[in-house]
N, C-alpha and C. Protein backbone atom coordinates (compact mmCIF):
# COMPACT_ATOMS: atom_id res chain seq x y z
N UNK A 1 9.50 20.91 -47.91
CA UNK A 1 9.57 21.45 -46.57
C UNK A 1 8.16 21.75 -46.02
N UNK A 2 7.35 22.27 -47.23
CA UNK A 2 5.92 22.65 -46.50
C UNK A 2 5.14 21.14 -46.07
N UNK A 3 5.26 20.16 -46.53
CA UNK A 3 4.71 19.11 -46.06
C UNK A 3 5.72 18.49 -44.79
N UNK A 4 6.77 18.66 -44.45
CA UNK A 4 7.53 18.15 -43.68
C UNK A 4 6.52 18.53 -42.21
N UNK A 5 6.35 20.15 -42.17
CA UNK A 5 5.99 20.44 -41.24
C UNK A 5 4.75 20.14 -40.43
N UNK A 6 3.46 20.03 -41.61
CA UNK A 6 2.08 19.08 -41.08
C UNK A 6 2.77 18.13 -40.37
N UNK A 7 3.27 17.14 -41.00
CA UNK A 7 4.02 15.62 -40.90
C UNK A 7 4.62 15.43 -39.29
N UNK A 8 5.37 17.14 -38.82
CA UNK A 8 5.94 16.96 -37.56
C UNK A 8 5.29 17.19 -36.76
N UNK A 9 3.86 18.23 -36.67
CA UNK A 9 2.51 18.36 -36.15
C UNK A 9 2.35 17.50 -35.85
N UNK A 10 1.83 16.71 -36.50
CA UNK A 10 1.08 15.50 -36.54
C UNK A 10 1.75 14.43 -35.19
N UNK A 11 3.06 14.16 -35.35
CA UNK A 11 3.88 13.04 -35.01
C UNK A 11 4.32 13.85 -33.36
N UNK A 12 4.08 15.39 -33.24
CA UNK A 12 4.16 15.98 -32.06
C UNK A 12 2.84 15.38 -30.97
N UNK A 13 1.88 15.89 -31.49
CA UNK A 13 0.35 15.70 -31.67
C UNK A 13 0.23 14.57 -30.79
N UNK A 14 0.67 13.18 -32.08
CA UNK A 14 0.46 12.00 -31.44
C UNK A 14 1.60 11.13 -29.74
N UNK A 15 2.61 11.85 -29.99
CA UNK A 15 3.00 11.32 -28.94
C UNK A 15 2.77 12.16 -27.77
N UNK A 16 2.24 13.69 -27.72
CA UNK A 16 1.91 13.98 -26.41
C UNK A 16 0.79 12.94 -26.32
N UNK A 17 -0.33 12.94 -27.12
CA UNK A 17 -1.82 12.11 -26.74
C UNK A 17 -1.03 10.88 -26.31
N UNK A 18 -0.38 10.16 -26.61
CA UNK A 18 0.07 8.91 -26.06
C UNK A 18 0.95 9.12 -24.36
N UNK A 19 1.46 10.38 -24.40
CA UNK A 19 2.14 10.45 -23.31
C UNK A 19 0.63 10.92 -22.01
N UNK A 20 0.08 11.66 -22.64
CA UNK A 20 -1.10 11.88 -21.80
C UNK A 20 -2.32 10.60 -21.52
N UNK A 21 -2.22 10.02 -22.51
CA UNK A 21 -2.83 8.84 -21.62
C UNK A 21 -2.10 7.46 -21.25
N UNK A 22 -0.87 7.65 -21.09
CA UNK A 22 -0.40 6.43 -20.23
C UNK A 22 0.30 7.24 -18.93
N UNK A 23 -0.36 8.83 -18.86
CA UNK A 23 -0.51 9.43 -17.66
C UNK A 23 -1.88 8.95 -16.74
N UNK A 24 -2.68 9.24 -17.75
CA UNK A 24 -4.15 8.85 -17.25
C UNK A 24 -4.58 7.24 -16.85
N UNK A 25 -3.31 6.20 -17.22
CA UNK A 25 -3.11 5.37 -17.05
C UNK A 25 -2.59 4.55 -15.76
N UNK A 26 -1.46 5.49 -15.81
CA UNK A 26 -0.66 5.76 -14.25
C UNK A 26 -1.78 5.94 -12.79
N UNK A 27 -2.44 7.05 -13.52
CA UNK A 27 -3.66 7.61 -12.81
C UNK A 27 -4.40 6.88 -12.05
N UNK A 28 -5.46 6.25 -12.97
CA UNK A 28 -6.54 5.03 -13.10
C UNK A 28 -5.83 3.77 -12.13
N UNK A 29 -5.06 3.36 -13.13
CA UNK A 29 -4.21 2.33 -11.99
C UNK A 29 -3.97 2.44 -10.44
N UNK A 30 -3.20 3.80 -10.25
CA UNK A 30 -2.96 4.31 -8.68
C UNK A 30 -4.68 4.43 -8.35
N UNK A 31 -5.34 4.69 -8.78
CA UNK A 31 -6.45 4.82 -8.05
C UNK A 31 -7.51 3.56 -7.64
N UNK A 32 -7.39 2.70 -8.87
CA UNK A 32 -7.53 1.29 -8.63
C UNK A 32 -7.10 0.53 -7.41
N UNK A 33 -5.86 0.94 -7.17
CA UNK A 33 -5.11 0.09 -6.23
C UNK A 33 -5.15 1.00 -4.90
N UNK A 34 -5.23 2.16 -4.77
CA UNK A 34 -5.86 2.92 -3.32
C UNK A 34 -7.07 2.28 -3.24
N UNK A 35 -8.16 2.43 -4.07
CA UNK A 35 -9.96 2.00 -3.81
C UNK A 35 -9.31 0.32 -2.96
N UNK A 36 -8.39 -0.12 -4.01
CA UNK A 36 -8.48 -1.65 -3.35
C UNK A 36 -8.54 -1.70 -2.26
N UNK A 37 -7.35 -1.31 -1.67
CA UNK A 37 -6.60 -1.16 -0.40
C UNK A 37 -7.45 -0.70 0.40
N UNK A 38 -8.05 0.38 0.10
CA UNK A 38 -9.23 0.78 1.38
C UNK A 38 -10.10 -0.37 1.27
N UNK A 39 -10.85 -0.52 0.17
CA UNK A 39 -11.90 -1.65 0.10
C UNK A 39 -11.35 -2.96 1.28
N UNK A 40 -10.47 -3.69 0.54
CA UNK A 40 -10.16 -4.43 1.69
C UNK A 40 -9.68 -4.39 2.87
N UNK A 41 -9.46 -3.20 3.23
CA UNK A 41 -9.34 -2.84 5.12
C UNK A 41 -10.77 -2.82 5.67
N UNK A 42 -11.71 -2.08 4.80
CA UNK A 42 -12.96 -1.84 5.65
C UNK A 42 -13.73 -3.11 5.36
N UNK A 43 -13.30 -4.16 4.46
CA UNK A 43 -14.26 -5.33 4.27
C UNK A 43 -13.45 -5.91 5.45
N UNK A 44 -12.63 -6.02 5.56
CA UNK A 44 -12.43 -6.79 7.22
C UNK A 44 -12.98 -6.56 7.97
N UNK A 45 -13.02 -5.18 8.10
CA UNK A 45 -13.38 -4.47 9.45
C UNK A 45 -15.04 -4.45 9.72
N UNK A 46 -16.06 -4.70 8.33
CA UNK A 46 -17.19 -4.68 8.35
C UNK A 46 -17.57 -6.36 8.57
N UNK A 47 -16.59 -7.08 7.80
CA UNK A 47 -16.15 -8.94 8.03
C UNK A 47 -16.82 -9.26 9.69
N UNK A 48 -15.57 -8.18 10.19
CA UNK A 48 -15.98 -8.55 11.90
C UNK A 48 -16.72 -8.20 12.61
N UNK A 49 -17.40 -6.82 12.53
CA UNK A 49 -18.69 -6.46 13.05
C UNK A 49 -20.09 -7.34 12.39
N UNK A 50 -19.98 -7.81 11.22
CA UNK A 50 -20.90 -8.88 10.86
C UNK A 50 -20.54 -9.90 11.63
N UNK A 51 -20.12 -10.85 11.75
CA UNK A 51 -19.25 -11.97 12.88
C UNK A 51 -19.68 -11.55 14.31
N UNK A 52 -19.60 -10.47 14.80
CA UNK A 52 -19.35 -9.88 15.98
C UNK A 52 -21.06 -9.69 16.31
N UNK A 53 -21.86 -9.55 15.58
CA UNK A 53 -23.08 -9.22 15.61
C UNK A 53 -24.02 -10.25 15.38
N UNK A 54 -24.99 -10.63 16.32
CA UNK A 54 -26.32 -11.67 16.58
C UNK A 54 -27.18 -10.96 15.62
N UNK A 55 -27.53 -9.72 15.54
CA UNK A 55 -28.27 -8.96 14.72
C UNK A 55 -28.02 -9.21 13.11
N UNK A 56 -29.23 -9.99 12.42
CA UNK A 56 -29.30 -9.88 11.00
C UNK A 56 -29.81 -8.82 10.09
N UNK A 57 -30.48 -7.57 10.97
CA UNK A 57 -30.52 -6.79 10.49
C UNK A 57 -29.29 -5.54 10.58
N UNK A 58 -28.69 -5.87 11.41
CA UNK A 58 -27.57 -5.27 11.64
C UNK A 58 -26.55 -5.78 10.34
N UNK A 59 -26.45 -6.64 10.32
CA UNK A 59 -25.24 -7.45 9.54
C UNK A 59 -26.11 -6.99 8.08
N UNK A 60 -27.25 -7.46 7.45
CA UNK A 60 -27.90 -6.55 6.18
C UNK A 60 -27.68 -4.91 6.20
N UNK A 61 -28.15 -4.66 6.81
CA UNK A 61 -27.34 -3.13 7.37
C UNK A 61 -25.71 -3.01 6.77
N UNK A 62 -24.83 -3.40 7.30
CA UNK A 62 -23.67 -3.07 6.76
C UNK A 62 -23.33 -3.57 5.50
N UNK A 63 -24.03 -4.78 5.05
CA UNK A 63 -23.73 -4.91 3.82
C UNK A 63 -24.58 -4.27 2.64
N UNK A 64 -25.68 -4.06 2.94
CA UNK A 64 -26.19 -3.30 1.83
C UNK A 64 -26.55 -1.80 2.15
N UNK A 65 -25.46 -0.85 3.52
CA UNK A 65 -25.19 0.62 3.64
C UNK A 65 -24.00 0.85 3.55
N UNK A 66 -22.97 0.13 4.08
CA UNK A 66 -21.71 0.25 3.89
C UNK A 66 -20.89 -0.53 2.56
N UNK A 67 -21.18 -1.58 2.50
CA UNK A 67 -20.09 -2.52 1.80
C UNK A 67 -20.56 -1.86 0.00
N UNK A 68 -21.80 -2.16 -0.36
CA UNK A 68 -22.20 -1.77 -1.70
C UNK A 68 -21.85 -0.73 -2.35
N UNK A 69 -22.45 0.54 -1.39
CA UNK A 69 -21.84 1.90 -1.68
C UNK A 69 -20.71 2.16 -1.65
N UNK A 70 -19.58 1.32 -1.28
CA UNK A 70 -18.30 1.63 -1.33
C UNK A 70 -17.88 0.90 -2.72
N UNK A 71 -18.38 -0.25 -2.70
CA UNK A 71 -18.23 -0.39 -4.20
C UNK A 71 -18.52 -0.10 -5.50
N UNK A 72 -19.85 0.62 -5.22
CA UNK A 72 -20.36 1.37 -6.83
C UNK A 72 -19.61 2.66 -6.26
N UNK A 73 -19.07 3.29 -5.62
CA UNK A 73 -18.28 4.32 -5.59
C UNK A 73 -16.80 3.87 -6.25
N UNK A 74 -16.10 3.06 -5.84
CA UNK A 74 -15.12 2.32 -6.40
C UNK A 74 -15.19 2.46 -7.85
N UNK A 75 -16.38 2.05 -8.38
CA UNK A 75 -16.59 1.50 -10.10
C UNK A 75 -16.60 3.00 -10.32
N UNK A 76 -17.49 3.92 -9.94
CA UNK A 76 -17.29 5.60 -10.32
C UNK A 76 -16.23 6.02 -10.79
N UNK A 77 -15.47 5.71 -10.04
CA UNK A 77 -14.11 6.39 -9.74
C UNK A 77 -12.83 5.47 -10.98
N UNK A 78 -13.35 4.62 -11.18
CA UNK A 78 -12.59 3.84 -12.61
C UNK A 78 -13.39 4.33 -14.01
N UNK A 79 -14.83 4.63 -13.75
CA UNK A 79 -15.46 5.28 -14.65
C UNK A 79 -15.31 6.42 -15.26
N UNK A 80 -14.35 7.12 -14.39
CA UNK A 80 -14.35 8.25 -14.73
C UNK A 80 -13.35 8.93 -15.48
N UNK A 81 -12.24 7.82 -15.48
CA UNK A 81 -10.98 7.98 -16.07
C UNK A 81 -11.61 7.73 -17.63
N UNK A 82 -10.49 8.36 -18.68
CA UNK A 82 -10.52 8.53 -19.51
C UNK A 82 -9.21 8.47 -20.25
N UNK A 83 -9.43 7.01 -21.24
CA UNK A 83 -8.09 6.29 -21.42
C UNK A 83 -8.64 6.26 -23.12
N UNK A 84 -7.53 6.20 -24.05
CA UNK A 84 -7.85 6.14 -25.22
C UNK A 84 -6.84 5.25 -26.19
N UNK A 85 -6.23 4.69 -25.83
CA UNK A 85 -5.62 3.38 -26.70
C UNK A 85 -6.68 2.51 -26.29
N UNK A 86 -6.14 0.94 -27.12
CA UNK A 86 -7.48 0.15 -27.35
C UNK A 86 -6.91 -1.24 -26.10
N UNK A 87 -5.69 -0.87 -25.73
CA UNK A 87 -5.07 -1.56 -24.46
C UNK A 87 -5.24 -1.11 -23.24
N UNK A 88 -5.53 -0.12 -22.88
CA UNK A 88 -5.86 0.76 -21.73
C UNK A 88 -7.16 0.87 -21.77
N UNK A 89 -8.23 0.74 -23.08
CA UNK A 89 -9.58 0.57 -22.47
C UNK A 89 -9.92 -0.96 -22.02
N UNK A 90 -8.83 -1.68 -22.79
CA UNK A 90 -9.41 -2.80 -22.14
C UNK A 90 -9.25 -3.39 -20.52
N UNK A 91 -7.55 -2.78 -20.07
CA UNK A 91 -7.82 -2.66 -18.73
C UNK A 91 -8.42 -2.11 -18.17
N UNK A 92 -9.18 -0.60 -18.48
CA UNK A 92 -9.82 -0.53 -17.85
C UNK A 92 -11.36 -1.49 -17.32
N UNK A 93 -11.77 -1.75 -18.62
CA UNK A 93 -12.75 -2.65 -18.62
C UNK A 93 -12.77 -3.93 -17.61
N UNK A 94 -11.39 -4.35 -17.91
CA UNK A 94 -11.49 -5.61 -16.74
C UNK A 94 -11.39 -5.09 -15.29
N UNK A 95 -10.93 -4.08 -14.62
CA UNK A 95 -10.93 -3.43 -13.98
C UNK A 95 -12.70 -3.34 -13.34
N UNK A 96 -13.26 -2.76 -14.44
CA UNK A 96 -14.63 -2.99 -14.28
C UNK A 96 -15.12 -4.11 -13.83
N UNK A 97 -14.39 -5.33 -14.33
CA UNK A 97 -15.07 -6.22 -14.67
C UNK A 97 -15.10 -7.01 -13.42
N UNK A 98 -13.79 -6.75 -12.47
CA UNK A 98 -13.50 -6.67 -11.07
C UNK A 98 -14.92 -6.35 -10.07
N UNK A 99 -14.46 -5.27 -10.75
CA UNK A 99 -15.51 -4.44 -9.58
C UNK A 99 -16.82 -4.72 -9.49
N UNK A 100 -17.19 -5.39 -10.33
CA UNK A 100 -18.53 -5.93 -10.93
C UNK A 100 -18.89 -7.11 -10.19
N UNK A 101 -17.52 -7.94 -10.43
CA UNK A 101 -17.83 -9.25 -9.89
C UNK A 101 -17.85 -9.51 -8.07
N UNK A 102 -16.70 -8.35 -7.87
CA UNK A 102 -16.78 -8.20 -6.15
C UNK A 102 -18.49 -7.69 -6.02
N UNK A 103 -19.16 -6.87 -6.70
CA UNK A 103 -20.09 -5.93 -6.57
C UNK A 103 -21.56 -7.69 -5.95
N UNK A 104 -21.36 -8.35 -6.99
CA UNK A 104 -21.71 -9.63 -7.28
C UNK A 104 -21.99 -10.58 -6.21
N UNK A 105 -20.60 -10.45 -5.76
CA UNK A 105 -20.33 -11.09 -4.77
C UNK A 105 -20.65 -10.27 -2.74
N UNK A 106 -20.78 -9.27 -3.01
CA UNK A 106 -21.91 -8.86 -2.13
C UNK A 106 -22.62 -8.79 -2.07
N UNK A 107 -23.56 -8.67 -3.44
CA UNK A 107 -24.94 -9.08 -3.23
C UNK A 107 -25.22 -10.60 -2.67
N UNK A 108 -24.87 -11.80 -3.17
CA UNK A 108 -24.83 -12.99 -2.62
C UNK A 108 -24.45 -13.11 -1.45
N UNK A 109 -23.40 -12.30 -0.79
CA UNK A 109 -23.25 -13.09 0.71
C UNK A 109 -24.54 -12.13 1.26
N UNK A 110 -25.42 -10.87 0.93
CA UNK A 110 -26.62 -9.84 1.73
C UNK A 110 -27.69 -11.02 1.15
N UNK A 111 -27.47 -12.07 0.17
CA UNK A 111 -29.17 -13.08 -0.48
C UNK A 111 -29.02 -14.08 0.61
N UNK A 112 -27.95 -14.31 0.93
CA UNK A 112 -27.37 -15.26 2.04
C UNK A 112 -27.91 -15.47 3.46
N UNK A 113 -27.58 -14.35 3.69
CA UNK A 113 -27.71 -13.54 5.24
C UNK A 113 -29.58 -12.82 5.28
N UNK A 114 -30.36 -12.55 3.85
CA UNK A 114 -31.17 -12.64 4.03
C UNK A 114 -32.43 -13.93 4.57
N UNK A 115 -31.51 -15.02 3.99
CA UNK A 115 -32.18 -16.11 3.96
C UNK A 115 -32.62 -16.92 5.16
N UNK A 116 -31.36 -16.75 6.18
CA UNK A 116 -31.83 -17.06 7.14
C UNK A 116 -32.68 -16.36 8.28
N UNK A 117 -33.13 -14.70 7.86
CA UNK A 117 -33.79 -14.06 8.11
C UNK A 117 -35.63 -14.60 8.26
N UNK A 118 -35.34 -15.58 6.87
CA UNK A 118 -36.81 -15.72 6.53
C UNK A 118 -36.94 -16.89 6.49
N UNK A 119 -36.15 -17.68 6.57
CA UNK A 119 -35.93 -19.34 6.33
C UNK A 119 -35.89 -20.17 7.73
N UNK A 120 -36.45 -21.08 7.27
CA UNK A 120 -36.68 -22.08 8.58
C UNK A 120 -35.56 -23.01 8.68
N UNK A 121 -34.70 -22.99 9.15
CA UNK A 121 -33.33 -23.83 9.22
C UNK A 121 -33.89 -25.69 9.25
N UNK A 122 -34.83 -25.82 9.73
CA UNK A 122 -35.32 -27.05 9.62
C UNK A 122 -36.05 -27.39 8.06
N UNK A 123 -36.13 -26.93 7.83
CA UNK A 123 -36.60 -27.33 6.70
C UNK A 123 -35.85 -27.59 4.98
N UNK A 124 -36.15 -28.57 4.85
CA UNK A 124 -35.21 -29.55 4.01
C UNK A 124 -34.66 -28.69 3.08
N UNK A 125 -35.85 -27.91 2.18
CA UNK A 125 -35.72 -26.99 1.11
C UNK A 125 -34.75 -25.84 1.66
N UNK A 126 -34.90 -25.24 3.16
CA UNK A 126 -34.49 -24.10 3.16
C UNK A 126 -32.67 -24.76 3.26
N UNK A 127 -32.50 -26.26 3.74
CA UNK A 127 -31.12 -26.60 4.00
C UNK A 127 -30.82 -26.56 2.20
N UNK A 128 -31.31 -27.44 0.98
CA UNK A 128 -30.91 -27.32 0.03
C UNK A 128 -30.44 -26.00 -0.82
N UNK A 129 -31.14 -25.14 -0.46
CA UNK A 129 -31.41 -23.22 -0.83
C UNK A 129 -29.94 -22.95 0.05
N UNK A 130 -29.94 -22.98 0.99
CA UNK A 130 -28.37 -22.32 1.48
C UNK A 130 -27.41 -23.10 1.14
N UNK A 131 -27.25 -24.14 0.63
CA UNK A 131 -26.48 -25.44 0.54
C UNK A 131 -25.83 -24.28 -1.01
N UNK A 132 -27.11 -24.26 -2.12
CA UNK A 132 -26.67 -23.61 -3.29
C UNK A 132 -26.55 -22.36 -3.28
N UNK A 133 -26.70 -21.51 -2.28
CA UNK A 133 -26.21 -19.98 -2.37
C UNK A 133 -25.04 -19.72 -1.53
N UNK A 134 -24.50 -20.54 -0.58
CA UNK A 134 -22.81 -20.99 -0.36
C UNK A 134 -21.65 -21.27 -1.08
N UNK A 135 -22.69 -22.25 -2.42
CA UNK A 135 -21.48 -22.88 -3.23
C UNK A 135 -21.70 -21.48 -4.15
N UNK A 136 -22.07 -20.83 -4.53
CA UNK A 136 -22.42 -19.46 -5.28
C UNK A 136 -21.88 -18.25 -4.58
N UNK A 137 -21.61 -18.50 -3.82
CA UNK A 137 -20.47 -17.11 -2.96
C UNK A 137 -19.01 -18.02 -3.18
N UNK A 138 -19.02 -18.85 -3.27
CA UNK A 138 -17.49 -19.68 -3.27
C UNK A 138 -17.66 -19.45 -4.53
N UNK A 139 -18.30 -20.13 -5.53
CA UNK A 139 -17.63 -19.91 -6.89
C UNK A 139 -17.53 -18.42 -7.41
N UNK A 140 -18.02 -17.41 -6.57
CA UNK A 140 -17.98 -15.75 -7.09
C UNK A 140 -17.10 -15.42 -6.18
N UNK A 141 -16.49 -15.93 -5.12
CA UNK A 141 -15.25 -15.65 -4.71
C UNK A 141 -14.01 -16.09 -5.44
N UNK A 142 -14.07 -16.98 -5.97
CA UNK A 142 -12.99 -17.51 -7.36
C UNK A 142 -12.96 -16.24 -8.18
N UNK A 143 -14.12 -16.29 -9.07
CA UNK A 143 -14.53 -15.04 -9.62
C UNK A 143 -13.35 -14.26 -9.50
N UNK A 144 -14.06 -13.27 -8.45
CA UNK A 144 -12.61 -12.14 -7.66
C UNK A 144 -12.27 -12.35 -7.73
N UNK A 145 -11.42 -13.26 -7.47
CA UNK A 145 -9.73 -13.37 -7.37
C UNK A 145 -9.32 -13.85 -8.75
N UNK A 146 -9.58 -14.64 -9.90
CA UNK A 146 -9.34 -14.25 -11.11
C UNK A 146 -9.47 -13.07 -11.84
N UNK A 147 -10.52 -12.31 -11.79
CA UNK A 147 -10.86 -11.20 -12.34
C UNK A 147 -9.85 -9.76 -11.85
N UNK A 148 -9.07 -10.09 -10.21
CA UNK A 148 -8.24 -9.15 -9.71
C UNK A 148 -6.99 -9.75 -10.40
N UNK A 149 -6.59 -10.70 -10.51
CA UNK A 149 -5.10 -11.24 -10.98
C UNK A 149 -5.02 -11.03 -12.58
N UNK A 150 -6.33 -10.93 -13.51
CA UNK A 150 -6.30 -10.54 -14.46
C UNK A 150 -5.45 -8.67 -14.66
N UNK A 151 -6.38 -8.04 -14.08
CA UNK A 151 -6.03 -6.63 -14.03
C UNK A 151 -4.47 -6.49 -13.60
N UNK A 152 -4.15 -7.27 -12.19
CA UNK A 152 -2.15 -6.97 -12.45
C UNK A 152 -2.02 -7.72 -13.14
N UNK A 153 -1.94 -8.78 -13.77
CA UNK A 153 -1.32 -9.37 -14.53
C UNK A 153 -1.27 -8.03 -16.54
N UNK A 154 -2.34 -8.02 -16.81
CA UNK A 154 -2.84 -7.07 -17.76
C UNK A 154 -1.87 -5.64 -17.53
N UNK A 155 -1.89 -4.99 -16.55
CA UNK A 155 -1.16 -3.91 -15.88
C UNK A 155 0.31 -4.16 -16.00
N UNK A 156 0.37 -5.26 -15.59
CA UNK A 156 2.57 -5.51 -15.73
C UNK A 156 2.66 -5.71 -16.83
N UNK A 157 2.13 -6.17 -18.08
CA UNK A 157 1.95 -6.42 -19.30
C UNK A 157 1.99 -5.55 -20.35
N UNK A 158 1.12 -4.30 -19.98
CA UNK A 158 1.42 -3.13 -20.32
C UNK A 158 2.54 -2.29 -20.00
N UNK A 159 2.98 -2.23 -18.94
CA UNK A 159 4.13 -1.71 -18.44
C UNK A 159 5.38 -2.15 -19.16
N UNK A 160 5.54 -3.65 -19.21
CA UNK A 160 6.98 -4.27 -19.77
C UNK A 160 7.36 -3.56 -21.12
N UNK A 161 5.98 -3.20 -21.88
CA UNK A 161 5.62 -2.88 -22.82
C UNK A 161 7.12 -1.91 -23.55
């Protein structure tokens, strides 16, 4: 009997910690998917005032005051959760790994938009140079969108669980 009782400690122990982090799970996730949701309303909305705007310093302006900081705020905010199975760190990680690659992918379309800042549109080199930092926002737009379909896909996976 005296060992029974460690034994039920123990097995108490472990399934609150398991119930508490596929709370913190719940958590992380819902918060993942709010950041998204805002993220992509205001990337439209910053989409069209870039579009809407002749100004390249205007359009650098919103992408490297608005768009960036919303995304290393984003990654914060997944950072901060605190998940402890070895399945839940790894979503979180890809999660990261998201946010990283969108992060990525704004820097390239602000190397973009710098370029023609400083670049002579006539000139052969500067056509070859945007030619390869176009196809480099397209292939880091793939990126995203694998790296986001990973995380639900990973997420329903866990869940069916």
């Amino acid at each position: 009997m005296k060992r029974l009782i460690p034994i039920l400690l123990a097995g108490f122990l472990i399934a609150g910690c398991q119930a508490q982090d596929q709370e913190e799970l719940g958590a992380m996730y819902n918060a993942f998917e709010r950041n998204q949701s805002e993220i992509e309303a205001d990337f439209q909305d910053y989409y069209k005032e870039i579009e809407a705007s002749d100004d390249r310093e205007t359009q650098l302006k919103i992408i490297y005051e608005e768009m960036i900081p919303a995304i290393e705020d984003f990654e914060t905010t997944i950072q901060n959760y605190e998940v402890s199975s070895d399945e839940h760190k790894a979503l979180k990680e890809d999660m990261l790994t998201y946010i990283g690659s969108l992060h990525e992918l704004t820097a390239n379309i602000g190397k973009f938009n710098r370029t023609f800042i400083a670049g002579n549109p006539f000139d052969d080199e500067f056509t070859k140079e945007a030619d390869e930092m176009l196809e480099t926002v397209r292939s880091q737009e793939e990126k995203v969108q694998k790296d986001y379909d990973r995380v639900l896909d990973e997420y329903k996976g866990l869940n069916a669980e």
